[in-house]
N, C-alpha and C. Protein backbone atom coordinates (compact mmCIF):
# COMPACT_ATOMS: atom_id res chain seq x y z
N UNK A 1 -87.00 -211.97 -51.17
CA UNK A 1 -88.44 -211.78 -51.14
C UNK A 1 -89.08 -212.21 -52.45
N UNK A 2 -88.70 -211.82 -53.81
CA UNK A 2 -88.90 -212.61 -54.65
C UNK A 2 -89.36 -213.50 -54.70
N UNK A 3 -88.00 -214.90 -54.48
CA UNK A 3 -87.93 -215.84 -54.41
C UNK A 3 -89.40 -216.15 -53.81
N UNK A 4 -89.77 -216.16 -52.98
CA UNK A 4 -90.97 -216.46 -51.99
C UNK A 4 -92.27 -216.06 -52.63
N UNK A 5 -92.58 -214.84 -52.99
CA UNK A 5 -93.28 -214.55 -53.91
C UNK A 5 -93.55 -215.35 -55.61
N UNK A 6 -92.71 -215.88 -56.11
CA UNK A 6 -92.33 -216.59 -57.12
C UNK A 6 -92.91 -217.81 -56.76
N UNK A 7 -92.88 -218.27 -55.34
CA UNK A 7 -93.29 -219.59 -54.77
C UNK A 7 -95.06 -219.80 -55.00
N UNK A 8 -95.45 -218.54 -54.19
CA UNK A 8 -96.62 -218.54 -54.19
C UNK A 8 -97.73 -218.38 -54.95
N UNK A 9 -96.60 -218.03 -56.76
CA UNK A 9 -98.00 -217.84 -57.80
C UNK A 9 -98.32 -219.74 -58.04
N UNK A 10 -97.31 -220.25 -57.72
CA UNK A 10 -97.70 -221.55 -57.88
C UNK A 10 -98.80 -222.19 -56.77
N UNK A 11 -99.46 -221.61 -55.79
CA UNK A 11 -99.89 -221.88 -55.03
C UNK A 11 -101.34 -222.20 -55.29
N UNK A 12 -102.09 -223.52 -55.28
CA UNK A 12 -103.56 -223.73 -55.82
C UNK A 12 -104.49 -223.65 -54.61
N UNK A 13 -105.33 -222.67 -54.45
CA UNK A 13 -106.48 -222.82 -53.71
C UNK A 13 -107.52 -223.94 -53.34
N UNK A 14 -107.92 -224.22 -54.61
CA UNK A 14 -108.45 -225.53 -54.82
C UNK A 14 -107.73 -226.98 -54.06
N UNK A 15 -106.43 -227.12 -54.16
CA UNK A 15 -105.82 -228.19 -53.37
C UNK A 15 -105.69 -228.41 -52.15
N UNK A 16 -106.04 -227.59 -51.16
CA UNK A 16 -105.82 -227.19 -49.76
C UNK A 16 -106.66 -227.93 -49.18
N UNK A 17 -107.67 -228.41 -49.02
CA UNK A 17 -108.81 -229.52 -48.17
C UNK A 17 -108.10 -230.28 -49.08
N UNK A 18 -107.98 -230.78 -50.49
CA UNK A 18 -107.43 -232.40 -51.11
C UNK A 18 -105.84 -232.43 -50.04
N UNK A 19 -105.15 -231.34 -49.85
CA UNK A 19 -104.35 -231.74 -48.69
C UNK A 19 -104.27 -231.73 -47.31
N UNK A 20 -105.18 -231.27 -46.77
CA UNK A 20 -105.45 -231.70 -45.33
C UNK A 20 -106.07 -232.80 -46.08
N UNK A 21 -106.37 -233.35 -46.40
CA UNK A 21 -107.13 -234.61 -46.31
C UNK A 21 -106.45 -236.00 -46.17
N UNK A 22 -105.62 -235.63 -47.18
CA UNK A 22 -103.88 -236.64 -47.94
C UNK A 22 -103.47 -236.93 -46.44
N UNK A 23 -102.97 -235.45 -46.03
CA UNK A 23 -102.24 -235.53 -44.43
C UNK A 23 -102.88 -236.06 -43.76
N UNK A 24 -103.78 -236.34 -43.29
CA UNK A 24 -104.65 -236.22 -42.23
C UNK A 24 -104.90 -238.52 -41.94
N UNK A 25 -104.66 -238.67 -43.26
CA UNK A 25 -104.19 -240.29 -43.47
C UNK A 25 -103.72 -241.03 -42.86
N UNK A 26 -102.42 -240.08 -42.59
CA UNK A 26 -101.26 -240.44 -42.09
C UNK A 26 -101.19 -240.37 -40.18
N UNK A 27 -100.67 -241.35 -39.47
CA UNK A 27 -100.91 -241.26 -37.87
C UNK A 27 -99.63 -240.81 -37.64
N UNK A 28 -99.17 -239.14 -37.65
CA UNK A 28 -98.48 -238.36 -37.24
C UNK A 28 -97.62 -238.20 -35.98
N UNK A 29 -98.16 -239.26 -35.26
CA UNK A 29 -97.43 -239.37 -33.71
C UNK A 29 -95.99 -239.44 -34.10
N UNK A 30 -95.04 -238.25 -33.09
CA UNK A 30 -93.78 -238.45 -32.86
C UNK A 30 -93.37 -239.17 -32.41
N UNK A 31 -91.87 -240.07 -33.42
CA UNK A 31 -91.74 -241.70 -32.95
C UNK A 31 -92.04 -242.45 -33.76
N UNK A 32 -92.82 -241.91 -35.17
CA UNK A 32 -93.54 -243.44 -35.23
C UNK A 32 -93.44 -243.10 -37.21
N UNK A 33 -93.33 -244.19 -37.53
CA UNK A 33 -93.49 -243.99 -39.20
C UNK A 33 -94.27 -243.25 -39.84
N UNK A 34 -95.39 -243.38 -39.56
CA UNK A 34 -96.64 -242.55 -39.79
C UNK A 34 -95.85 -240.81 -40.35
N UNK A 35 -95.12 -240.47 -38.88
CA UNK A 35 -94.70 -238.97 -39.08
C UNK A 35 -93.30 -239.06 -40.26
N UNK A 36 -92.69 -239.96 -40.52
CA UNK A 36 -91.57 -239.63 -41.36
C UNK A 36 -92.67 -240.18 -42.94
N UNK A 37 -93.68 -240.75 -43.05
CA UNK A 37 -94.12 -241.36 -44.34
C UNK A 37 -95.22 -239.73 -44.42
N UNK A 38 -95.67 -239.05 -43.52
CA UNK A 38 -96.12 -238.09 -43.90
C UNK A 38 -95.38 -236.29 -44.16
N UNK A 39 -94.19 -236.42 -43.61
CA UNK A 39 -93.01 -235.63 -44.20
C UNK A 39 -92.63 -235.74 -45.23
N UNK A 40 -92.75 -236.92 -45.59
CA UNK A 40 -92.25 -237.10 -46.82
C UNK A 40 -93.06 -236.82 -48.00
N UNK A 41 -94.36 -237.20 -47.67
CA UNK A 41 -95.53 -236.81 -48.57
C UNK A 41 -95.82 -235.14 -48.88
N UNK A 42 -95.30 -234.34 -47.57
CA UNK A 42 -95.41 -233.03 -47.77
C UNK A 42 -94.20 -232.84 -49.01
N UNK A 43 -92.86 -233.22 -48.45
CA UNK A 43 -91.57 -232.75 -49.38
C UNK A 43 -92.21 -233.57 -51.53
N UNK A 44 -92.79 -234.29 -51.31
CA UNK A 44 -93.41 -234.45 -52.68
C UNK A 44 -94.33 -234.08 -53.04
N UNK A 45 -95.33 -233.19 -52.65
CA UNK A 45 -96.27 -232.65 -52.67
C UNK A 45 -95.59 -231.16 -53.16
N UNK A 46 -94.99 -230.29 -52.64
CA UNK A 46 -94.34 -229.43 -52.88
C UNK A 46 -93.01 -229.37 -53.86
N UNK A 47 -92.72 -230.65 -54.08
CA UNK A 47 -91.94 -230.90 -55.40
C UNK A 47 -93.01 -230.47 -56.37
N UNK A 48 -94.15 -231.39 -56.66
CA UNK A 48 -95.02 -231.03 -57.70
C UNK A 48 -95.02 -229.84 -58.26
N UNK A 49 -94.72 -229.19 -57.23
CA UNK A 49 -95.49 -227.49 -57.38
C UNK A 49 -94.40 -226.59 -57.28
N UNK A 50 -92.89 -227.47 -57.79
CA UNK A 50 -91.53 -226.64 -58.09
C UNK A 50 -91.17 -225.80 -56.36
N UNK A 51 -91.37 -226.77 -55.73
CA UNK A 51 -90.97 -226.20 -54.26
C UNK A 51 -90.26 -226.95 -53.96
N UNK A 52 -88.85 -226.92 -53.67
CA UNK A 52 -88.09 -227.90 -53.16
C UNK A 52 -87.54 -227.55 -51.75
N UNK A 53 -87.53 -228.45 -50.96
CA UNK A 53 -87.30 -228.69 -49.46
C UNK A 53 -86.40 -229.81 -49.00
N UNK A 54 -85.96 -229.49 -47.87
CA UNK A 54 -85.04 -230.73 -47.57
C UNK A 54 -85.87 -231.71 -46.48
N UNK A 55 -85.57 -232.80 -46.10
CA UNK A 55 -86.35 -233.40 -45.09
C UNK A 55 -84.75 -234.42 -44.04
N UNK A 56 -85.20 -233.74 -43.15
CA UNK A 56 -84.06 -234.09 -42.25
C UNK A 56 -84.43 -235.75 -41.69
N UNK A 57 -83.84 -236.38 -41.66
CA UNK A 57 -84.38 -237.69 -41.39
C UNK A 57 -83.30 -237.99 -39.45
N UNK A 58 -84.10 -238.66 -38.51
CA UNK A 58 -83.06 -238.60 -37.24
C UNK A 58 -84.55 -239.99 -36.84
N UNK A 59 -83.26 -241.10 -36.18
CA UNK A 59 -83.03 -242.02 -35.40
C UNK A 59 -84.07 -241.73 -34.20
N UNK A 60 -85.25 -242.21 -33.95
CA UNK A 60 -85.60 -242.17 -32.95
C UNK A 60 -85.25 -242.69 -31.76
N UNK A 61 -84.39 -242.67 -31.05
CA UNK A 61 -83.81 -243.55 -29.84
C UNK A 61 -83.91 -242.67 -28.78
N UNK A 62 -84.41 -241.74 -28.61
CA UNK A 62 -84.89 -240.98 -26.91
C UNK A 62 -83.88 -240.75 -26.24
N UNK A 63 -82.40 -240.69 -27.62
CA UNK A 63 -80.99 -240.22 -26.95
C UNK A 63 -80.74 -239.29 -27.60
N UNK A 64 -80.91 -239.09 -28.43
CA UNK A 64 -80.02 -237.93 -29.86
C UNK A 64 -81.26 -237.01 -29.82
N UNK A 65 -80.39 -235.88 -29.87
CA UNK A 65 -80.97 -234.12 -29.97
C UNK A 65 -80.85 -233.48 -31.74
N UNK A 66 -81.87 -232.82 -31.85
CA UNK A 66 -81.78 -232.26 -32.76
C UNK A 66 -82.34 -231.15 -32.45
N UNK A 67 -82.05 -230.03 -33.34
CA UNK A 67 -82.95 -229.02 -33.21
C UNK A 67 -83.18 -227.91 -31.93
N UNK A 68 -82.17 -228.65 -30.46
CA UNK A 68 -82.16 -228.22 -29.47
C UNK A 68 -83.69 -229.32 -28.67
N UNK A 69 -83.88 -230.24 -29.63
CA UNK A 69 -84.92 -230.97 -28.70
C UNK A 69 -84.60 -232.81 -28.95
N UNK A 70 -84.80 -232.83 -27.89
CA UNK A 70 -84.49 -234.64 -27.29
C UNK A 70 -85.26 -235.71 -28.14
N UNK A 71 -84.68 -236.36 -29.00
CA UNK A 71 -86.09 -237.18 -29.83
C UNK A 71 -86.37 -238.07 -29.10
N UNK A 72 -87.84 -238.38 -28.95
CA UNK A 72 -88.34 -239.60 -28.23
C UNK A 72 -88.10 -240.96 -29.19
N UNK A 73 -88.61 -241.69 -28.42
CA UNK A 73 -88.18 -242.94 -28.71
C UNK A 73 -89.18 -243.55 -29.80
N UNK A 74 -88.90 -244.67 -30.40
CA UNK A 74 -90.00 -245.05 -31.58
C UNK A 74 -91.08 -245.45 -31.19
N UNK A 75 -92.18 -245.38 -31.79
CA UNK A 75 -93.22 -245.92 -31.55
C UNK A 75 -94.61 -246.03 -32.61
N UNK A 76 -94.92 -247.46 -32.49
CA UNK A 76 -95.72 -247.40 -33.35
C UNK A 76 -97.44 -248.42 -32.64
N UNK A 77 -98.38 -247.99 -32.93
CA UNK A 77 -99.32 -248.08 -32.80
C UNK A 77 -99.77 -249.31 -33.24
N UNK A 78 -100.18 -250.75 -33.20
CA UNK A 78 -100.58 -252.08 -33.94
C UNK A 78 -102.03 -251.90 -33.61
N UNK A 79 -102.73 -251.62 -32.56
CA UNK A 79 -104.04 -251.44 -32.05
C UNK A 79 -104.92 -251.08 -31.26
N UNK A 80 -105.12 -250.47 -30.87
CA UNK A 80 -106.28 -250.32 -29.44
C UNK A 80 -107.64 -249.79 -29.57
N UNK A 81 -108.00 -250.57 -28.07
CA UNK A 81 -109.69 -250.15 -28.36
C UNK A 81 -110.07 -249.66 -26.81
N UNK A 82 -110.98 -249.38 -26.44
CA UNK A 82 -111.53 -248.49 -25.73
C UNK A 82 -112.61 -249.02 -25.32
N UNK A 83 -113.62 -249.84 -23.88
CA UNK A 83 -114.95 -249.94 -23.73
C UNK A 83 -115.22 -248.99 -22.38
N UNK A 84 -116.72 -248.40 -22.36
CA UNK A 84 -116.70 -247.83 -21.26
C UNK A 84 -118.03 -247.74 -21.37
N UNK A 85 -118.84 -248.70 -20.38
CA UNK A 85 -120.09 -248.83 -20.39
C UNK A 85 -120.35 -249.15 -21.53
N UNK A 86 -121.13 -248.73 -22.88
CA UNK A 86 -121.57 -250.01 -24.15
C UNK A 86 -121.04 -248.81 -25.19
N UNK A 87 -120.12 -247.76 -24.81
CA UNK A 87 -119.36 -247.41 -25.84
C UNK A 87 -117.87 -247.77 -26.09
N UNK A 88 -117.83 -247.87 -27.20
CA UNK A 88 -116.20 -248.68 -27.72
C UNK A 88 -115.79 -248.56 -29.28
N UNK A 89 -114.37 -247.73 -28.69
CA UNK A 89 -113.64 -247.01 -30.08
C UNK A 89 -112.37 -247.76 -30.11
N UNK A 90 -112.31 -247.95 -31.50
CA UNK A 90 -110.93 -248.63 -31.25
C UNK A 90 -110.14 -247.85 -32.32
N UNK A 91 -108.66 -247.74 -32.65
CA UNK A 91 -107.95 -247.43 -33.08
C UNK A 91 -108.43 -247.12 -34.90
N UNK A 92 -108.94 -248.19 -35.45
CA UNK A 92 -109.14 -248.12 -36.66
C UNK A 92 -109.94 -246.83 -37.10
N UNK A 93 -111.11 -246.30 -36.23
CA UNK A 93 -111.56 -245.20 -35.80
C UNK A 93 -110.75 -244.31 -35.76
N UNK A 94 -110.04 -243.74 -34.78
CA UNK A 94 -109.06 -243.11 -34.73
C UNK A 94 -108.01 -243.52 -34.16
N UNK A 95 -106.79 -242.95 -34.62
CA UNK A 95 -105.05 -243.48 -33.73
C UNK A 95 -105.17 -242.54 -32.14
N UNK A 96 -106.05 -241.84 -32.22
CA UNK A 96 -105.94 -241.03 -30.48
C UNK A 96 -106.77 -241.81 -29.40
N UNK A 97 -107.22 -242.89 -29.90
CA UNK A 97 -107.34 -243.66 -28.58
C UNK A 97 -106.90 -244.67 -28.25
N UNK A 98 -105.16 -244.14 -28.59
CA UNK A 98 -104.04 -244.38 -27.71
C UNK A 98 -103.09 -243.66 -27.60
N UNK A 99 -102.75 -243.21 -26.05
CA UNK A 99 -101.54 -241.95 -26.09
C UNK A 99 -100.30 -242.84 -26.46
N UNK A 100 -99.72 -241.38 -27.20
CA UNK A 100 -98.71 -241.80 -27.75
C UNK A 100 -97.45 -242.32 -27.27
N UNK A 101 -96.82 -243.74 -26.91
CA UNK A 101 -95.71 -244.02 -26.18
C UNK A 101 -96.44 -245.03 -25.07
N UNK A 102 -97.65 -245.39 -25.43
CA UNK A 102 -97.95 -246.54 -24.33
C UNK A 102 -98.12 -247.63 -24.68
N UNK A 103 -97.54 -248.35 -23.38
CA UNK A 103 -97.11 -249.53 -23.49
C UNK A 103 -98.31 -250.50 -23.84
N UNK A 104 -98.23 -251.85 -24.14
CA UNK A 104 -99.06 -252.39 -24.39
C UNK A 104 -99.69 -252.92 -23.22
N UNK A 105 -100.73 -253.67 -23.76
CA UNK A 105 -101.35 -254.58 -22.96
C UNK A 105 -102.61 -254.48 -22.43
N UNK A 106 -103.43 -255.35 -21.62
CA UNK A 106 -105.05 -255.12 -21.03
C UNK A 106 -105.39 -254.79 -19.54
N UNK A 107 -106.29 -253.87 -20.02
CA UNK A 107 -106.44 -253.58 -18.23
C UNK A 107 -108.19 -253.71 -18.19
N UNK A 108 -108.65 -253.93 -16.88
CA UNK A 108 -110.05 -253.82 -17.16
C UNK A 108 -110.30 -253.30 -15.25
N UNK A 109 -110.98 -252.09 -15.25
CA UNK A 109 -111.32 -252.12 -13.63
C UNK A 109 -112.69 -250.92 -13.23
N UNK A 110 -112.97 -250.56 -11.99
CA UNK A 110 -112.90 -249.02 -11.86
C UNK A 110 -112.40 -247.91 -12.06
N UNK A 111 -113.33 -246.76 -12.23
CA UNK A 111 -112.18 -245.45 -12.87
C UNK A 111 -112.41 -244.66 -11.53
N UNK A 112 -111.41 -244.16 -11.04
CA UNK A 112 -111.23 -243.30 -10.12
C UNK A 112 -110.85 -242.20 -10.98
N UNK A 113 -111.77 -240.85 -10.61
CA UNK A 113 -111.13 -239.55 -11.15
C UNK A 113 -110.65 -239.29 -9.94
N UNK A 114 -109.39 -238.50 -10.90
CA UNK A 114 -108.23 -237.84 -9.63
C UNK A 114 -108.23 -236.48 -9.68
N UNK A 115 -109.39 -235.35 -8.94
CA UNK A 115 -109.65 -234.44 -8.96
C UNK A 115 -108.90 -233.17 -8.02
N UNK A 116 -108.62 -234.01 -7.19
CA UNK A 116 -107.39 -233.73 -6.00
C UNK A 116 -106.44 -234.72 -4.83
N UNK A 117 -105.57 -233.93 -4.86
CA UNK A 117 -104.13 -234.75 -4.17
C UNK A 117 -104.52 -235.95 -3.46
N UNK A 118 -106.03 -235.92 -2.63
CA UNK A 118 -106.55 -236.96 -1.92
C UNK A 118 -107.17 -238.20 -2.25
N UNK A 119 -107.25 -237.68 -3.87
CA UNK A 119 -107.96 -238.75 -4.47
C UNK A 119 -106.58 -240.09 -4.82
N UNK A 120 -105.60 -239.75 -5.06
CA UNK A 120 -104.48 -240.76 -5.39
C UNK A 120 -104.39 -241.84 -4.10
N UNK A 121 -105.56 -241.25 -2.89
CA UNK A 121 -105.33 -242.92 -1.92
C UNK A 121 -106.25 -243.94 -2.43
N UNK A 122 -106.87 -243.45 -3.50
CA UNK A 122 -108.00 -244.77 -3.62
C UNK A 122 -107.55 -244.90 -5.43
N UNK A 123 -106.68 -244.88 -5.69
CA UNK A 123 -106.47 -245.20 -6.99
C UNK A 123 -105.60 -246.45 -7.68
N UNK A 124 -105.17 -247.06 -5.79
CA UNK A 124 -104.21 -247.98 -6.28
C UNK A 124 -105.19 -249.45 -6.51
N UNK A 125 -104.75 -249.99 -7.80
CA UNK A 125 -105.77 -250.95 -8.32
C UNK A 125 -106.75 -250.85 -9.32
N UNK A 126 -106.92 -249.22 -9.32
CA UNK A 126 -108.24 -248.64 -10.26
C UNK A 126 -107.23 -247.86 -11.41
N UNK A 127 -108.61 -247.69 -12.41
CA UNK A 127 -108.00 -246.93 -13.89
C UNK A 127 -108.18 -245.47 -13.11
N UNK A 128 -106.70 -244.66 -13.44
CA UNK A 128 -107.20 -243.36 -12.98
C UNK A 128 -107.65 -242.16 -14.20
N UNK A 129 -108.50 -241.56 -13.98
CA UNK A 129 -108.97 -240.47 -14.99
C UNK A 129 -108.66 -238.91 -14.65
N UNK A 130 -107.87 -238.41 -15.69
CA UNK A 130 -107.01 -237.49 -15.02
C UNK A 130 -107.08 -235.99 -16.56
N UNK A 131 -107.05 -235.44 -15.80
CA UNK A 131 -107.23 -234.09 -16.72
C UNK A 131 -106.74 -233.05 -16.57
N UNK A 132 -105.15 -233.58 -16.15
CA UNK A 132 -103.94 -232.25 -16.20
C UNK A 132 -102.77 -232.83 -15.80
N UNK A 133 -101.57 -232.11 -16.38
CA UNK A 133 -100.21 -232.77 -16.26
C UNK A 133 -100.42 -234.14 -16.24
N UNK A 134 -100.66 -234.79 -17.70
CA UNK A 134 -100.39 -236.30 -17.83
C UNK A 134 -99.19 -236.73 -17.46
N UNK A 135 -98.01 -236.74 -18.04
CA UNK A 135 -96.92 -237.45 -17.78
C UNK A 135 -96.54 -237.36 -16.38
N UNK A 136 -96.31 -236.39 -15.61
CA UNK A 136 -96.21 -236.24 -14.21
C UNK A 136 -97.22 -237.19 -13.80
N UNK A 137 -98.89 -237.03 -13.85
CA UNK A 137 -99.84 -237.86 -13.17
C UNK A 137 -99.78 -239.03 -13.30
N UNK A 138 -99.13 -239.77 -15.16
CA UNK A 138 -99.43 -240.94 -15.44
C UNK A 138 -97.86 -241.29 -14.24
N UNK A 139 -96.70 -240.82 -14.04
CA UNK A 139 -95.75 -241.66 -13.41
C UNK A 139 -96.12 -241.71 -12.00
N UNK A 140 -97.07 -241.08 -11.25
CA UNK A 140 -97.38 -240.81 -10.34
C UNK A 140 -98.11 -242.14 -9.83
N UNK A 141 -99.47 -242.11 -11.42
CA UNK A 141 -99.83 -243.92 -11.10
C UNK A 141 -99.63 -244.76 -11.54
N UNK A 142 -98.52 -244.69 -12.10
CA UNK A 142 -97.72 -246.19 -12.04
C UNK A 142 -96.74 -246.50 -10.60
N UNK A 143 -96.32 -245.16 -9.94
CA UNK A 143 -96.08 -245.16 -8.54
C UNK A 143 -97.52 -245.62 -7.37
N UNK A 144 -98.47 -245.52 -7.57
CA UNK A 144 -99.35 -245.90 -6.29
C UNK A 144 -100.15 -246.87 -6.44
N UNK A 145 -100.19 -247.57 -7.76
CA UNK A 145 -100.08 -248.84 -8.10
C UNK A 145 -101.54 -249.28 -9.24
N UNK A 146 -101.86 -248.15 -9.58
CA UNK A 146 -102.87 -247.71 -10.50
C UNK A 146 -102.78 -248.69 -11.60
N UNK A 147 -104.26 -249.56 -11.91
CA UNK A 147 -104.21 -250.31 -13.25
C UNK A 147 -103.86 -250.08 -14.67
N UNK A 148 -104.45 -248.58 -14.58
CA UNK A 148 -104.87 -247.91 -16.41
C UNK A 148 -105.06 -246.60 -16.10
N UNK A 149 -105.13 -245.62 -17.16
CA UNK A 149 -105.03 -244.11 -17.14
C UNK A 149 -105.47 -243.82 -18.33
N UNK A 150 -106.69 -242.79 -17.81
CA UNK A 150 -107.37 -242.21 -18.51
C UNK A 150 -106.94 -240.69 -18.59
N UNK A 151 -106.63 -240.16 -20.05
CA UNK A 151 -106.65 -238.73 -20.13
C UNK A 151 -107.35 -238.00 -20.59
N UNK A 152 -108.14 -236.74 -19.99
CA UNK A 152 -108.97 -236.30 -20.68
C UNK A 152 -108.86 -234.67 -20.65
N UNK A 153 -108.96 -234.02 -21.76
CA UNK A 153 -108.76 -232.38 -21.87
C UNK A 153 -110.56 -231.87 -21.87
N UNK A 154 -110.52 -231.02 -21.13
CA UNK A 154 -111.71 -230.45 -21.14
C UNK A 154 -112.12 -229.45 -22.19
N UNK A 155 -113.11 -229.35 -22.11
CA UNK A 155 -113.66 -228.00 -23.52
C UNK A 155 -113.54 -229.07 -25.52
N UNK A 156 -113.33 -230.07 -25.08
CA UNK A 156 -113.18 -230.40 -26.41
C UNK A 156 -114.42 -231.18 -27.06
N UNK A 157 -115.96 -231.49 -26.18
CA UNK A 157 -116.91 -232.32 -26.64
C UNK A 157 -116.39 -233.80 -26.58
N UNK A 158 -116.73 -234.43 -27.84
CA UNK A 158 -116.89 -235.42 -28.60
C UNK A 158 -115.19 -236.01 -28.63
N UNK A 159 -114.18 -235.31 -29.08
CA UNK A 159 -113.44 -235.36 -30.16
C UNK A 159 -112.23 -235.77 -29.20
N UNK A 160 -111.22 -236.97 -29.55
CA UNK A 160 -110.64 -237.57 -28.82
C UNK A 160 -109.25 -236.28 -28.72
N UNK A 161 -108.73 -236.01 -27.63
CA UNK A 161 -107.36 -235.20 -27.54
C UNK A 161 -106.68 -236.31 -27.95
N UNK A 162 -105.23 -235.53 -28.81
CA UNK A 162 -103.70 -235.94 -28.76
C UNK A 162 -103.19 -235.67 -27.99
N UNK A 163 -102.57 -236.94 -26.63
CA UNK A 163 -101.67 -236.64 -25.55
C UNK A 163 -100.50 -237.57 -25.67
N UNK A 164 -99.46 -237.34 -25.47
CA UNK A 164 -98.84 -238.51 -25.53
C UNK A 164 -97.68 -238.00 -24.42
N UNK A 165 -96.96 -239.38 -23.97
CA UNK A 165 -95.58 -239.19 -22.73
C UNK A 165 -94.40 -238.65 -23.28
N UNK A 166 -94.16 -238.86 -25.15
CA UNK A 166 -93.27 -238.64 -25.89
C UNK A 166 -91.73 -239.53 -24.75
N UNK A 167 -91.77 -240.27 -24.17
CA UNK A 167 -90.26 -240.99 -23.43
C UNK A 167 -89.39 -240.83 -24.36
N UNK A 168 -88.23 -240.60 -23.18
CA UNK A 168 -86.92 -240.50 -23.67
C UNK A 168 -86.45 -242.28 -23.21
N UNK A 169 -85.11 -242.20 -23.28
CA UNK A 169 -84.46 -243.54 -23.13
C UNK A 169 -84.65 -243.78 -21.78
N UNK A 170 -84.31 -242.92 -21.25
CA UNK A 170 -84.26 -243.07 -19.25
C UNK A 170 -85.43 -243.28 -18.96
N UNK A 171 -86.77 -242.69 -19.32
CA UNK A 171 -87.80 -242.58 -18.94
C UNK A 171 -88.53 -244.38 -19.15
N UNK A 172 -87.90 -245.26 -19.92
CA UNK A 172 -88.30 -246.52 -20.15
C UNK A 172 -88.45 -247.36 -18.89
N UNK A 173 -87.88 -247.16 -17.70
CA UNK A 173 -87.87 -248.18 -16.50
C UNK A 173 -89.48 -247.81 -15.90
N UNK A 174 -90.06 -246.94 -15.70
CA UNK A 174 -91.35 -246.42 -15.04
C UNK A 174 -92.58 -246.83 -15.81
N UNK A 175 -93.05 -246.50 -17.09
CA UNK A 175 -94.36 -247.20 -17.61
C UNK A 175 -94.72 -248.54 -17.20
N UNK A 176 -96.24 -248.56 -16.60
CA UNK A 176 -96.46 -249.62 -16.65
C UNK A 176 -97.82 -250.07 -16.72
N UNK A 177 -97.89 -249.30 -17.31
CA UNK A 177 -99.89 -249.47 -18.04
C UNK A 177 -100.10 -248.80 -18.93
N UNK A 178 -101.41 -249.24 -19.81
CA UNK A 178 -101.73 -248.88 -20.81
C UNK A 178 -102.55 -247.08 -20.46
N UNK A 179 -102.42 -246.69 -21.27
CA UNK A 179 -103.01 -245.12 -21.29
C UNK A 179 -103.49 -244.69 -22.09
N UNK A 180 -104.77 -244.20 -21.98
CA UNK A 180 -105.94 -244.38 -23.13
C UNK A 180 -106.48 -242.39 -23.22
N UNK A 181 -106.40 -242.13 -24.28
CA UNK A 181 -107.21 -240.36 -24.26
C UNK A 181 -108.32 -240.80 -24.33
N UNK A 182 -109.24 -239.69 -24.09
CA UNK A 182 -111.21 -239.96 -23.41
C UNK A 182 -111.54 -238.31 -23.73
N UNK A 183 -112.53 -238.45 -24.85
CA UNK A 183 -113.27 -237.16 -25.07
C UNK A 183 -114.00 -236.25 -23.76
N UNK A 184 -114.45 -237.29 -23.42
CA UNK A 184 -115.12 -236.70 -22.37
C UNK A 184 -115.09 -237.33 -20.30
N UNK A 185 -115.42 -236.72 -19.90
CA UNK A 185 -114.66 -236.34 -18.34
C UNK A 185 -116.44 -237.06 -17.90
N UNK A 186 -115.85 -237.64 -16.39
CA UNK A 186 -117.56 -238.15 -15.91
C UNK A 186 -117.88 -239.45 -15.63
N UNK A 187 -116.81 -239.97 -16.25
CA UNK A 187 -117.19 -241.49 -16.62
C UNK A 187 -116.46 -242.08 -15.08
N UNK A 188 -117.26 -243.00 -14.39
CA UNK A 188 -117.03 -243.36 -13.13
C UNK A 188 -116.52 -244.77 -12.83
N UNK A 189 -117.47 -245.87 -14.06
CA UNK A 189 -117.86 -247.23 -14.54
C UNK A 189 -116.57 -248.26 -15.08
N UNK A 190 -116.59 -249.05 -15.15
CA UNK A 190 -115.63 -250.24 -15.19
C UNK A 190 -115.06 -249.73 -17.25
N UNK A 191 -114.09 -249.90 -16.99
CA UNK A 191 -113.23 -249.74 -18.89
C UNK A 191 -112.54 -250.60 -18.84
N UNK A 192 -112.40 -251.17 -20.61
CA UNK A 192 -111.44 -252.09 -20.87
C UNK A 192 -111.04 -251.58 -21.92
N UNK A 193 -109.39 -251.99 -22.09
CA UNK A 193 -108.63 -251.77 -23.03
C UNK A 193 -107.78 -252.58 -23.51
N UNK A 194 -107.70 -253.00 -24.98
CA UNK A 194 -106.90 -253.82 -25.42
C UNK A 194 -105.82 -252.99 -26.14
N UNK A 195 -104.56 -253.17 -26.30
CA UNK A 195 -103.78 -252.89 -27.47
C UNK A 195 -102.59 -253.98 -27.97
């Protein structure tokens, strides 16, 4: 108990927004450099301040377990953007408008929201917009032959959700469109997406 106590007279008030801020830099998606270059920034950050930590470093290949959990596979983000009607976000903006683990490439169509089981007959061909159990829904439309996939969490305004498929190795044969997070739910109108 000490020990821990001993930790915390070193602890600066003042630094706490200068480090969410530091962190916040960094595109944290599991899989992807971003999260091992910002682990690492924590384990030197806490050096400074006579805190020493270990940082476990593991192979992303969507085969090897650690921890009692399956690591997904690598992934890293080069770009994407977002149009939907004459609004358009692209990545440089933020890294959440693109879920994490999707594949590349362009889609451009109708958005079908998929509000219930009946709606998946008119989705084959269209972007579907979906706002529960992504990974189940997104393999669902890449099964009924769905262009693009929209995810969207409700109650959040403005502010893009973090969703991602996190794939394992097996899970690589099924993706087959790009998959985009969406602040907001409603949108009916033609989207395009580059990444």
């Amino acid at each position: 108990m000490n020990k821990y106590l001993k930790m915390a007279e070193s602890f600066q008030e003042d630094r706490v927004i200068e480090d969410i801020a530091s962190i916040s830099k960094f595109h944290r998606i599991q899989g992807s450099q971003g999260l091992v270059d910002a682990a690492q920034f924590v384990v030197n950050s806490l050096a400074e301040l006579n805190i020493y930590g270990t940082l476990y470093k593991e192979v992303y290949d969507g085969l090897r377990e650690f921890a009692n959990f399956k690591v997904p596979i690598a992934w890293e983000l080069v770009e994407g953007e977002v149009e939907i009607d004459s609004r358009k976000v692209s990545s440089e903006r933020t890294p959440l408008v693109v879920l994490a683990h999707s594949p590349s490439g362009e889609c451009e169509g109708k958005i079908v929201a998929i509000e219930r089981e009946p709606d998946w007959k008119r989705a084959k061909g269209k972007i579907v917009l979906v706002g529960e159990n992504w990974r189940e829904n997104y393999r669902k439309a890449c099964k009924v032959g769905a262009i693009g996939f929209i995810a969207y969490r409700k109650g959040l305004g403005n502010a893009f959700p973090y969703i991602g498929l996190f794939l394992k190795k097996e899970d690589l044969s099924w993706p087959r469109f790009l998959q985009y997070p969406y602040p907001r739910p409603g949108l009916r109108r033609s989207k395009k997406r580059r990444m």
